[in-house]
N, C-alpha and C. Protein backbone atom coordinates (compact mmCIF):
# COMPACT_ATOMS: atom_id res chain seq x y z
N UNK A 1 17.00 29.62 37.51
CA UNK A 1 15.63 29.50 37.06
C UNK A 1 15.53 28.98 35.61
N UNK A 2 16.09 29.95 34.51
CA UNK A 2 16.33 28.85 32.87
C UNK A 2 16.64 27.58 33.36
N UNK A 3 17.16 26.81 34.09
CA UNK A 3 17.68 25.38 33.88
C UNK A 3 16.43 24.65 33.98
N UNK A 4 15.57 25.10 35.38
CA UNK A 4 14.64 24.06 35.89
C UNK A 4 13.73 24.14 34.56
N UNK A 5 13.26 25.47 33.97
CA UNK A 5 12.51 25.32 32.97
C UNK A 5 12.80 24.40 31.88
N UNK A 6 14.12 24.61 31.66
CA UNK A 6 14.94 23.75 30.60
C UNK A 6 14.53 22.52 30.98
N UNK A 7 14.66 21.60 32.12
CA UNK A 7 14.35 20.35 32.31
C UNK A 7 12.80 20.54 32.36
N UNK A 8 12.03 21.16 32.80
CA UNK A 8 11.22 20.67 32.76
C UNK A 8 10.52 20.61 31.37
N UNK A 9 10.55 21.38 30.56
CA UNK A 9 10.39 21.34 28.87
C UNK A 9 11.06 20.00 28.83
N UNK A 10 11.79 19.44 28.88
CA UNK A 10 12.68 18.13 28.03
C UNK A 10 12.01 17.37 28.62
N UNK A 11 11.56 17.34 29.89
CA UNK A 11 10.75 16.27 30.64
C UNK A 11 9.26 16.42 29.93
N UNK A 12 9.06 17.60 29.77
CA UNK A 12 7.25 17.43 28.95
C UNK A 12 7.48 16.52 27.47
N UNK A 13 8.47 17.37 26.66
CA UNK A 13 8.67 16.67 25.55
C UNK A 13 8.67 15.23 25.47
N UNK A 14 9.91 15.06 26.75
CA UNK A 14 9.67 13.26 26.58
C UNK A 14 8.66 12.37 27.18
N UNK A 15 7.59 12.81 27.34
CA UNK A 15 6.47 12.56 28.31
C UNK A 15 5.63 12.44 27.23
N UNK A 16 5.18 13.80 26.23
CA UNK A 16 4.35 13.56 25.35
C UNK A 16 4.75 12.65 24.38
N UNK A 17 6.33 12.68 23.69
CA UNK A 17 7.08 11.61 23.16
C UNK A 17 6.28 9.95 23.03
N UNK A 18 6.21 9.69 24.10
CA UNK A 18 5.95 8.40 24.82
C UNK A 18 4.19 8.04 24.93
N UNK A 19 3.79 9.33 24.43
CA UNK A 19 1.89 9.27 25.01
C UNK A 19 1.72 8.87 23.34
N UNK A 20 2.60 9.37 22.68
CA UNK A 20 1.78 9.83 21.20
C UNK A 20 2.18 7.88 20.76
N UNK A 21 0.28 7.53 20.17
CA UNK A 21 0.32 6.11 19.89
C UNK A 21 0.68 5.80 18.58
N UNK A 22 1.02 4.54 18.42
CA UNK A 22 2.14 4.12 17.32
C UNK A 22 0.89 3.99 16.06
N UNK A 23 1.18 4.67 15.06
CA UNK A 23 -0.36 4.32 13.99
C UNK A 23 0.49 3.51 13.11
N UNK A 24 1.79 3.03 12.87
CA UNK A 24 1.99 2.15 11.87
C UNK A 24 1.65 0.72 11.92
N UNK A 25 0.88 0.04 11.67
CA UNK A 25 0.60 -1.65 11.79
C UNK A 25 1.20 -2.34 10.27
N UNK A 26 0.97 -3.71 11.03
CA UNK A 26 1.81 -4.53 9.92
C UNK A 26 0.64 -5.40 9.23
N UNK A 27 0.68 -5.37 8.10
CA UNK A 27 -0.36 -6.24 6.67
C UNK A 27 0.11 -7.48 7.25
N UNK A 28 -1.22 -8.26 7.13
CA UNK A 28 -1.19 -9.78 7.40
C UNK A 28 -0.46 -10.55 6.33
N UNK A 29 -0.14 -11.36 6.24
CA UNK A 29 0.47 -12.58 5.34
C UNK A 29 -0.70 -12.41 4.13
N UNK A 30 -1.58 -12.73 4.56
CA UNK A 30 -2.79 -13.19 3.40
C UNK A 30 -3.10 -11.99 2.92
N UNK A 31 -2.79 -10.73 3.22
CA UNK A 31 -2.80 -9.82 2.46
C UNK A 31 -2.15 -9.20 1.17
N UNK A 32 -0.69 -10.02 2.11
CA UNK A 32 0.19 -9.76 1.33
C UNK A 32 0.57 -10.74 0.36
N UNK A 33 0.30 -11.73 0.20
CA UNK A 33 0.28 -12.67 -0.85
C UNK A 33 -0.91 -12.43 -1.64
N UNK A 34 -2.00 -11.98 -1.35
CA UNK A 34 -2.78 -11.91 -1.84
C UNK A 34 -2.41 -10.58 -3.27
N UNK A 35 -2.36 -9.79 -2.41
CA UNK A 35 -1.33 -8.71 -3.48
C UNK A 35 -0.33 -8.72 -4.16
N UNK A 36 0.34 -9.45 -3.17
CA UNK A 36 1.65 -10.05 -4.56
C UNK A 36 1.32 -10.79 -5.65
N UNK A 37 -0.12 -11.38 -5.60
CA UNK A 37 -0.08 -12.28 -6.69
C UNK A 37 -1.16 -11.31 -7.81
N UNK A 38 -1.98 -10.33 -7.25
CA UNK A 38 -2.18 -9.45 -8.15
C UNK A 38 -1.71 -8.47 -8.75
N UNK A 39 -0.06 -8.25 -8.24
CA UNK A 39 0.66 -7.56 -8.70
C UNK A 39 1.09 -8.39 -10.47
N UNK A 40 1.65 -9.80 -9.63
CA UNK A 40 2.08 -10.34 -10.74
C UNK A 40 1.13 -10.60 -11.90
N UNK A 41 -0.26 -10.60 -11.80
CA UNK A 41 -0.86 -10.63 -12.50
C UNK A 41 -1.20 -9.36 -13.33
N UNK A 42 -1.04 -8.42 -13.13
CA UNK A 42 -0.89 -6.77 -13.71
C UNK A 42 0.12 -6.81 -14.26
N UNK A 43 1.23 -7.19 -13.38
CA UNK A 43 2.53 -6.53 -14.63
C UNK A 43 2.97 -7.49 -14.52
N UNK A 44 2.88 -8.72 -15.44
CA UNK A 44 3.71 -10.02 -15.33
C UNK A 44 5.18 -10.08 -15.79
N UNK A 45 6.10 -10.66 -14.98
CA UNK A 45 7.50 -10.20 -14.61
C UNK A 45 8.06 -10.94 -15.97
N UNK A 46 9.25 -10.56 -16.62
CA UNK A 46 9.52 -10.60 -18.08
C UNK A 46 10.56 -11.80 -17.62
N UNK A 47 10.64 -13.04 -18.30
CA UNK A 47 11.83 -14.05 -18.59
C UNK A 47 13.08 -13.78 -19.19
N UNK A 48 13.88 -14.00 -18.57
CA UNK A 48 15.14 -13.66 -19.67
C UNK A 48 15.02 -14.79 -20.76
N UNK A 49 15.27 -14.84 -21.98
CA UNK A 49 15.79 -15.37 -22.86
C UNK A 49 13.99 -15.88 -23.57
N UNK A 50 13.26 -15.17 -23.30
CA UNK A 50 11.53 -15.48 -23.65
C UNK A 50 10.88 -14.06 -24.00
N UNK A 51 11.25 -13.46 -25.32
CA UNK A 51 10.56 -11.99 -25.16
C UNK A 51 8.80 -12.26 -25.12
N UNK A 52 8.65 -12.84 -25.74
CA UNK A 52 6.88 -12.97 -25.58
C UNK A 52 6.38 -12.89 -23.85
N UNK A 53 7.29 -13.41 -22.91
CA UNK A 53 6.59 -13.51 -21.79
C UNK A 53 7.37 -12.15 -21.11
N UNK A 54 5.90 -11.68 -20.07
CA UNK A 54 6.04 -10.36 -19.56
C UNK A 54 5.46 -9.84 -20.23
N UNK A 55 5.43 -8.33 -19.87
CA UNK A 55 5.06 -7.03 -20.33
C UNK A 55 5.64 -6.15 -20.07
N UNK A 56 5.69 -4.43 -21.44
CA UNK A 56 6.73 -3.89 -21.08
C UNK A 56 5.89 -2.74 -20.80
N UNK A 57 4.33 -2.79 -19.99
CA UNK A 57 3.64 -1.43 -19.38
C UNK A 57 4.04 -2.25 -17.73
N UNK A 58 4.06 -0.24 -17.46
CA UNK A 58 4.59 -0.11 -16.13
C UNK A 58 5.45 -0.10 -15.76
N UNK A 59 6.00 0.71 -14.55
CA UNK A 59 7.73 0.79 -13.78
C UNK A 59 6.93 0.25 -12.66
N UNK A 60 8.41 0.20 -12.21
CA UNK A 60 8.70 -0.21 -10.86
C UNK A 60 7.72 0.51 -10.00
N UNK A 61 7.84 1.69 -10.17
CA UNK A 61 6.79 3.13 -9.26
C UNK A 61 4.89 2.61 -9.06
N UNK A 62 4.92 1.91 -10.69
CA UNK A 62 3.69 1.74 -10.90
C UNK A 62 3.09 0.73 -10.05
N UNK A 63 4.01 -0.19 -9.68
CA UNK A 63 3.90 -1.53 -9.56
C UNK A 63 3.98 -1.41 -7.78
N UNK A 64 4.89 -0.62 -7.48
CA UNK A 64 4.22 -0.08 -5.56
C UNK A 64 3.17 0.24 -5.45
N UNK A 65 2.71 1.55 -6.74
CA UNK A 65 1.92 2.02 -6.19
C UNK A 65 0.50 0.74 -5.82
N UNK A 66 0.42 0.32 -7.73
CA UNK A 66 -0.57 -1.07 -7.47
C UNK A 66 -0.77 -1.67 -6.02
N UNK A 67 0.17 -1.68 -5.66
CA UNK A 67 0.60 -2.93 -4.12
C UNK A 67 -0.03 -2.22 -3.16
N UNK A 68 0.18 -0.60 -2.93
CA UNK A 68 -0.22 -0.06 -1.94
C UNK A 68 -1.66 -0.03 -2.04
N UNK A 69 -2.14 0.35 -3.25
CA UNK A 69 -3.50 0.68 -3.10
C UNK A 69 -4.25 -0.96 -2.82
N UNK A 70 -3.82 -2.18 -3.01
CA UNK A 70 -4.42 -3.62 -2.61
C UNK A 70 -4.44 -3.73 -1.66
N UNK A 71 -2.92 -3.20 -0.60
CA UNK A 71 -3.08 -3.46 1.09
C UNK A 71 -3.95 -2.55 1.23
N UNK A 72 -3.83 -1.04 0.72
CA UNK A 72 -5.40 -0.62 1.52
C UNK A 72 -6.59 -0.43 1.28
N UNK A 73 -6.91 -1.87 0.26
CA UNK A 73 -8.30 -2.44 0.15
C UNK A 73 -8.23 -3.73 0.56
N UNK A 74 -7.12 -4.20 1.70
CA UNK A 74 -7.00 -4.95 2.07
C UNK A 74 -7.05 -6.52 1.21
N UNK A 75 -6.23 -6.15 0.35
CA UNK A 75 -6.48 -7.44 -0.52
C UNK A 75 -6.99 -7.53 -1.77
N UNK A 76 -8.17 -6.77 -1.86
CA UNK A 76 -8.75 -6.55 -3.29
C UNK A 76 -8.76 -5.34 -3.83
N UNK A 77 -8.54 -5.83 -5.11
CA UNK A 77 -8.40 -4.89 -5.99
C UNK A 77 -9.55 -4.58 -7.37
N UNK A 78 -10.21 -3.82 -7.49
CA UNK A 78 -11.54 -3.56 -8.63
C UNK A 78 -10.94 -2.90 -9.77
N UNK A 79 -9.96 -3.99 -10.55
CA UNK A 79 -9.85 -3.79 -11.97
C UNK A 79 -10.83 -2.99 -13.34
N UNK A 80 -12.27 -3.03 -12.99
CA UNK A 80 -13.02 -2.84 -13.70
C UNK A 80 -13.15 -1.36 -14.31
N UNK A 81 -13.27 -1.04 -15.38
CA UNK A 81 -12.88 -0.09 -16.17
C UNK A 81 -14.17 1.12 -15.92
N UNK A 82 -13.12 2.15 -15.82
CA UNK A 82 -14.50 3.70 -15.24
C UNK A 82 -15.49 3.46 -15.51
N UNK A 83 -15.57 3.27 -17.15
CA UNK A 83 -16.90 3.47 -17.77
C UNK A 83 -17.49 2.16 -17.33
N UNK A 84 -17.59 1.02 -16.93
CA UNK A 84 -18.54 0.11 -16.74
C UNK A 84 -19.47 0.56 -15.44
N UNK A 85 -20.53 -0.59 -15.64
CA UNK A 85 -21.57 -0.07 -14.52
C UNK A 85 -21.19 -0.74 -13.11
N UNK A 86 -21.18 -0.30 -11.85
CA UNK A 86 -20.53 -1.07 -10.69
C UNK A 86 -21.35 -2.01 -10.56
N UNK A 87 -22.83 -2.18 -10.50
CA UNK A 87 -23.60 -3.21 -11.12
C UNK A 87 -24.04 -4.38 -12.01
N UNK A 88 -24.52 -5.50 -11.88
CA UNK A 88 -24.70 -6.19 -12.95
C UNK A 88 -25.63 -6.13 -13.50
N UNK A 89 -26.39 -5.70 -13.12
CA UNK A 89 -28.14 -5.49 -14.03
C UNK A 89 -28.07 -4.65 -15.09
N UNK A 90 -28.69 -5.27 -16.10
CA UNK A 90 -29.45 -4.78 -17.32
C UNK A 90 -29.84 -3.68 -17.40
N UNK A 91 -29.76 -2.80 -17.96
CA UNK A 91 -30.29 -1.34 -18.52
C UNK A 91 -31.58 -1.56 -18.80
N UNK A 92 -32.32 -0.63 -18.23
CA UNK A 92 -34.34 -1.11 -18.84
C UNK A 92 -34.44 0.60 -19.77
């Protein structure tokens, strides 16, 4: 009697295994260029033998994270600083 239960547990497991749907998808091209190039524009990548070019804000960590949060605004990114108004209109 344990055995059949035994299979049949391994048989549910691999049953539900197989039901449960895949949530990882893959970023389009144009997403991802799109982000790569606002990456490079945030932390512009340093030249050897050119100290003026580059910058030395941000790690590596910073610079995923940047990336992640563009794919999941799909592309854009709202640079604009807390304190400004999300609006363009004039104060009355």
């Amino acid at each position: 009697m344990p055995v059949k239960n035994l299979r049949t547990l391994v048989g549910l497991a691999f049953a539900l295994t197989l039901a449960v749907p895949a949530t990882a998808s893959a970023i389009t091209a144009e997403v991802a260029r799109a982000c790569d190039a606002a990456v490079a524009k945030a932390f512009p990548p340093r030249q050897i033998g050119n100290p003026a070019a580059g910058s030395a804000k941000g790690t590596g960590k910073d610079q995923r994270e940047y990336f992640q949060k563009c794919v999941a605004n799909n592309g854009k990114i709202d640079d604009m600083p807390a304190d400004a108004p999300k609006d363009s209109k004039p104060a009355k």
